[in-house]
C-alpha atoms as a PDB file:
ATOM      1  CA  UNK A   1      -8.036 -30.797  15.192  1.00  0.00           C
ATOM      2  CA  UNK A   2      -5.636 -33.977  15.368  1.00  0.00           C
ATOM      3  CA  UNK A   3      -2.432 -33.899  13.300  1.00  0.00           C
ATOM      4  CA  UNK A   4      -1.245 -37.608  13.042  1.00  0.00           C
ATOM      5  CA  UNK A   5       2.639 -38.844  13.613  1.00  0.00           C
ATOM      6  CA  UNK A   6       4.561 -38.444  10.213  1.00  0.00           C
ATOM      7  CA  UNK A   7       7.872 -40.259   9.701  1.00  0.00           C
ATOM      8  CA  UNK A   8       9.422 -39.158   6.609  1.00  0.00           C
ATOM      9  CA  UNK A   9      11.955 -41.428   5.264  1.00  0.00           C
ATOM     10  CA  UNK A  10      15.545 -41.465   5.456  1.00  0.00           C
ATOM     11  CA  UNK A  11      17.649 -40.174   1.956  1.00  0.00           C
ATOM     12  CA  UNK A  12      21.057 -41.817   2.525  1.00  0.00           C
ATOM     13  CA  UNK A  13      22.091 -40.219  -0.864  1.00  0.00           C
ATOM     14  CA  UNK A  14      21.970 -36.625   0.286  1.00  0.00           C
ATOM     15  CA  UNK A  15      23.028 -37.605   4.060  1.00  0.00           C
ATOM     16  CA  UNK A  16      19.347 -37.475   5.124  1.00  0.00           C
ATOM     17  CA  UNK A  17      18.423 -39.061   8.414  1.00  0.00           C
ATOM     18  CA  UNK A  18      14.821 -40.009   8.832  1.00  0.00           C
ATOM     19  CA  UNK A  19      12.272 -37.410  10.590  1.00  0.00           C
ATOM     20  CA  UNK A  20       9.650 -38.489  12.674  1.00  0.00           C
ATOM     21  CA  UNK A  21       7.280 -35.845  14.098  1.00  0.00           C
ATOM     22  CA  UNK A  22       4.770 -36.888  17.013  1.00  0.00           C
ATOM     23  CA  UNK A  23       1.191 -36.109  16.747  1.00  0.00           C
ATOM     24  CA  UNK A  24      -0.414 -33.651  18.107  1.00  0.00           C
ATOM     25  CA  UNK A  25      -4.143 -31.801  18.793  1.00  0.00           C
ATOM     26  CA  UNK A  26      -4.852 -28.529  18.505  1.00  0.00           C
ATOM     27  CA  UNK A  27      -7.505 -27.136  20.123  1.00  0.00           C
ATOM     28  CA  UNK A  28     -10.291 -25.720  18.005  1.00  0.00           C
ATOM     29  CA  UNK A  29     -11.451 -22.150  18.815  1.00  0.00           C
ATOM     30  CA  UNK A  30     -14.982 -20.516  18.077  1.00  0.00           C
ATOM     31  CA  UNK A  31     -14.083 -16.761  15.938  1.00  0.00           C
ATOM     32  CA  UNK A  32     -17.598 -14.933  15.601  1.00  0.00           C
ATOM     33  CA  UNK A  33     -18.491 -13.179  12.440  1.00  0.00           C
ATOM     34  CA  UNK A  34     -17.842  -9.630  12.074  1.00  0.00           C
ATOM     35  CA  UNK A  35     -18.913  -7.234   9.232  1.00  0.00           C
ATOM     36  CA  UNK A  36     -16.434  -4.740   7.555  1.00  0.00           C
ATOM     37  CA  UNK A  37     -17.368  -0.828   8.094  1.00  0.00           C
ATOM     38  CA  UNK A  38     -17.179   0.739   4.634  1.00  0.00           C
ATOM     39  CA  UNK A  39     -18.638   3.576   2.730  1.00  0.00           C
ATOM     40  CA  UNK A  40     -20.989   2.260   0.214  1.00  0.00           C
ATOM     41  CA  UNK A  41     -19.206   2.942  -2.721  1.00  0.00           C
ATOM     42  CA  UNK A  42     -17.026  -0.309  -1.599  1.00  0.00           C
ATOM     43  CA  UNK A  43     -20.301  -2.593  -1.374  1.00  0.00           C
ATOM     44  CA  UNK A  44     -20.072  -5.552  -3.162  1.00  0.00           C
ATOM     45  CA  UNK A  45     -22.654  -4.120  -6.002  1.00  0.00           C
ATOM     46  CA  UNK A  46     -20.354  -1.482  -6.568  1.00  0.00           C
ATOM     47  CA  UNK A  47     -17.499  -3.784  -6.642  1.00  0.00           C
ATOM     48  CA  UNK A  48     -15.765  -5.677  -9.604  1.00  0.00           C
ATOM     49  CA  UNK A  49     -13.525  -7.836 -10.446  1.00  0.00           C
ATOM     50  CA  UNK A  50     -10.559  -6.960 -13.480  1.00  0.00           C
ATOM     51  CA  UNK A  51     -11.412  -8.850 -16.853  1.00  0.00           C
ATOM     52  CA  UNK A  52      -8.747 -11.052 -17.206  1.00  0.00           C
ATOM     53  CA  UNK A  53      -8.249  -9.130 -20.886  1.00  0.00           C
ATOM     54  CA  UNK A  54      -7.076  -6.337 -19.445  1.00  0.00           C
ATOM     55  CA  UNK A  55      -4.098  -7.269 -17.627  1.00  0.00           C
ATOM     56  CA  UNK A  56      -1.692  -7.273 -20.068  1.00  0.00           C
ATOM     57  CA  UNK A  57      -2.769  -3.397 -19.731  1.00  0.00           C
ATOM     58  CA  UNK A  58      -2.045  -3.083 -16.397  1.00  0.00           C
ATOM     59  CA  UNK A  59       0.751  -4.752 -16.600  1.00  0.00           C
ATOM     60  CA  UNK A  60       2.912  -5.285 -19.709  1.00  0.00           C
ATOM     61  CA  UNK A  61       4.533  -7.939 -18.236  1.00  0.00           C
ATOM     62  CA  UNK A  62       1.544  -9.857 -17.572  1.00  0.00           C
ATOM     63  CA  UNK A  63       1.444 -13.884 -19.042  1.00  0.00           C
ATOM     64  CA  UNK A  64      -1.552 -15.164 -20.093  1.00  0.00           C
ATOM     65  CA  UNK A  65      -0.463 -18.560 -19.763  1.00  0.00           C
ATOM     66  CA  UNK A  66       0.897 -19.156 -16.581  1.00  0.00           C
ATOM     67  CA  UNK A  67      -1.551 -16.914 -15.078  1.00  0.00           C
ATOM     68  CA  UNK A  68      -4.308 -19.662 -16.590  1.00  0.00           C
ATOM     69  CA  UNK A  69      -2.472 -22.537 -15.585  1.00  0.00           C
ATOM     70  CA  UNK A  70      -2.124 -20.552 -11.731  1.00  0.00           C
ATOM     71  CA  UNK A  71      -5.913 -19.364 -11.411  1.00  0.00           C
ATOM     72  CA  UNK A  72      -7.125 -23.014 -12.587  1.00  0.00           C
ATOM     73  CA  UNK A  73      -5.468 -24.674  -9.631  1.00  0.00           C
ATOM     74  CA  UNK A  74      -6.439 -21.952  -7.399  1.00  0.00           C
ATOM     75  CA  UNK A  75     -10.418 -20.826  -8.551  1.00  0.00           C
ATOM     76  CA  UNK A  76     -10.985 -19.081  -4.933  1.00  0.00           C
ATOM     77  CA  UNK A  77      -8.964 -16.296  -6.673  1.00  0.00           C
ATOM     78  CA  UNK A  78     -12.001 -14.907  -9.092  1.00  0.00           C
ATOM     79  CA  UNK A  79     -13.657 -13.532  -5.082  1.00  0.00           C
ATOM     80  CA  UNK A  80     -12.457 -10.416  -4.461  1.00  0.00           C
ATOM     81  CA  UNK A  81     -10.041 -10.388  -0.940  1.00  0.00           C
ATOM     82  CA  UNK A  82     -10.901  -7.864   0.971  1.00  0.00           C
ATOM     83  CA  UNK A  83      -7.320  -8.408   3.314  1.00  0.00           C
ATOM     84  CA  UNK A  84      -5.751  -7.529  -0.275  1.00  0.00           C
ATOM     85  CA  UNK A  85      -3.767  -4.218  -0.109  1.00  0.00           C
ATOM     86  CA  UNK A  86      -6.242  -0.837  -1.414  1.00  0.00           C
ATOM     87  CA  UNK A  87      -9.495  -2.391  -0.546  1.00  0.00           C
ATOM     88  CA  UNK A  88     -11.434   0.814   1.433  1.00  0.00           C
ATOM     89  CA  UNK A  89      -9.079   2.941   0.020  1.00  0.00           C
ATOM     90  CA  UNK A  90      -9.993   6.302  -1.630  1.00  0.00           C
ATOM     91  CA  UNK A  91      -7.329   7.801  -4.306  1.00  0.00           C
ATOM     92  CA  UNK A  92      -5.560  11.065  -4.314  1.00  0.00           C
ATOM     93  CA  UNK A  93      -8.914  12.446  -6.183  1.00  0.00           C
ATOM     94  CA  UNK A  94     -11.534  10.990  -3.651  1.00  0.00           C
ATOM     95  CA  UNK A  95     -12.590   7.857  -5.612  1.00  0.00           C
ATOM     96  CA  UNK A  96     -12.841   4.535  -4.312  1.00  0.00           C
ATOM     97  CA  UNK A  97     -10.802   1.962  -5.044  1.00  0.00           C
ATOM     98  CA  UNK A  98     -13.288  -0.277  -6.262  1.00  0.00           C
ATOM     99  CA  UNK A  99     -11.533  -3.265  -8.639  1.00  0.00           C
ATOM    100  CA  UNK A 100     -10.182  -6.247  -7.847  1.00  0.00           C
ATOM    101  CA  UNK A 101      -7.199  -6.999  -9.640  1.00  0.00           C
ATOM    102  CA  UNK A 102      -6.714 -10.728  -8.835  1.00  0.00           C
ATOM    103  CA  UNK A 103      -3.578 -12.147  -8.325  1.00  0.00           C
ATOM    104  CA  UNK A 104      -1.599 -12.655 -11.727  1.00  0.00           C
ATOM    105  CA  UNK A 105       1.313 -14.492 -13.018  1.00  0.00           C
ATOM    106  CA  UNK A 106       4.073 -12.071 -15.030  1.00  0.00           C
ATOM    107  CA  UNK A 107       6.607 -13.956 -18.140  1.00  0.00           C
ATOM    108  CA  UNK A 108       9.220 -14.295 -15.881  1.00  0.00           C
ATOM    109  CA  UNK A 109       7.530 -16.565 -13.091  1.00  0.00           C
ATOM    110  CA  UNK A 110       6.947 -13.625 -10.895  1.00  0.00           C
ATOM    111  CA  UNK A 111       3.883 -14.292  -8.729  1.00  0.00           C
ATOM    112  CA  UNK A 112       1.532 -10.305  -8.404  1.00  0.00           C
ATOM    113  CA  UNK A 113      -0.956 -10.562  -5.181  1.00  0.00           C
ATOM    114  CA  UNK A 114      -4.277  -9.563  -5.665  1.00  0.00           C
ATOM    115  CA  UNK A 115      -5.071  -5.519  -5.057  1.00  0.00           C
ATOM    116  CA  UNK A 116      -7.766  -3.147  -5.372  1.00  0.00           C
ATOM    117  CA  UNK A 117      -7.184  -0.406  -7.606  1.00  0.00           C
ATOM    118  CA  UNK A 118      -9.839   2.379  -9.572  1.00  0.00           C
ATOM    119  CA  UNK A 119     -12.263   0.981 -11.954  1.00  0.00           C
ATOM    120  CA  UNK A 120     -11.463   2.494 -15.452  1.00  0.00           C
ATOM    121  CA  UNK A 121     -15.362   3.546 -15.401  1.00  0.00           C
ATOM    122  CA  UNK A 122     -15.656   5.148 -12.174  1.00  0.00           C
ATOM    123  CA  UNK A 123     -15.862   8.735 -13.345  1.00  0.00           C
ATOM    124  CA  UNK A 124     -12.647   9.731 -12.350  1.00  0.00           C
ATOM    125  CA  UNK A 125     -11.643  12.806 -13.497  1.00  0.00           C
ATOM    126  CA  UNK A 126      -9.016  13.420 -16.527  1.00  0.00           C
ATOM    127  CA  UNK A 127      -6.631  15.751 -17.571  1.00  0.00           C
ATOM    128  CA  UNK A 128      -6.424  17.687 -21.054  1.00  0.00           C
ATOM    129  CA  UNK A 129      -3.608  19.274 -22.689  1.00  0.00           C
ATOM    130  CA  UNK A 130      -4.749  22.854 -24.031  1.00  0.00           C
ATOM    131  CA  UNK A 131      -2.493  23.725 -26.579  1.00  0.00           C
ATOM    132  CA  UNK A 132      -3.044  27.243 -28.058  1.00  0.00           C
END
């Protein structure tokens, strides 16, 4: 891959000089395709990603709007990243975690990197209070 010469202008006003970087080439290299070894509860039919209406569940500090505004300049976010932190993961019960939780905006700018957490219909196990 070439990367041309750049000269980016001088800025007198802030004391700026101008920057000139030379180009260059980078040589390409070949990386073969490799599959991921998981149990088949993380397959990608068993897989899904988080309805954007429940966020604000996950996460009450979740904002609808900037979040929109972020995913519709970056779309690649609706595929599920398997580098994301979780994915193959089992919980403390034995249960995959199996959801994508794309990567979110919260109110106060704050950007939230995807993760893979439990789907709420996995048939993980709850806990009831017996009161006598």
């Amino acid at each position: 891959m070439h990367l041309p010469a750049v000269t980016i202008p001088a800025v007198p006003s802030l004391g700026l000089p101008a920057q000139h970087t030379a180009g260059q080439t980078i040589p390409g290299q070949h990386i073969a395709g490799t599959c991921i070894g998981v149990p088949a509860a993380f397959a990608p039919q068993n897989t899904t990603v988080t309805d954007p209406s429940a966020y604000s569940g996950i996460d009450p500090q979740y904002s609808p709007d900037l979040t929109s505004r972020y995913w519709s300049r970056a779309p690649d976010t609706a595929i599920p990243d398997t580098n994301a932190p979780g994915f193959g993961e089992l919980n403390a019960a034995g249960y995959p975690k199996n959801q994508y939780v794309r990567p979110y905006i919260k109110r106060d700018g704050t950007q939230v990197g995807g993760y893979w957490r439990n789907s709420p219909s996995d048939g993980l196990p709850t806990c009831r209070v017996v009161s006598c």
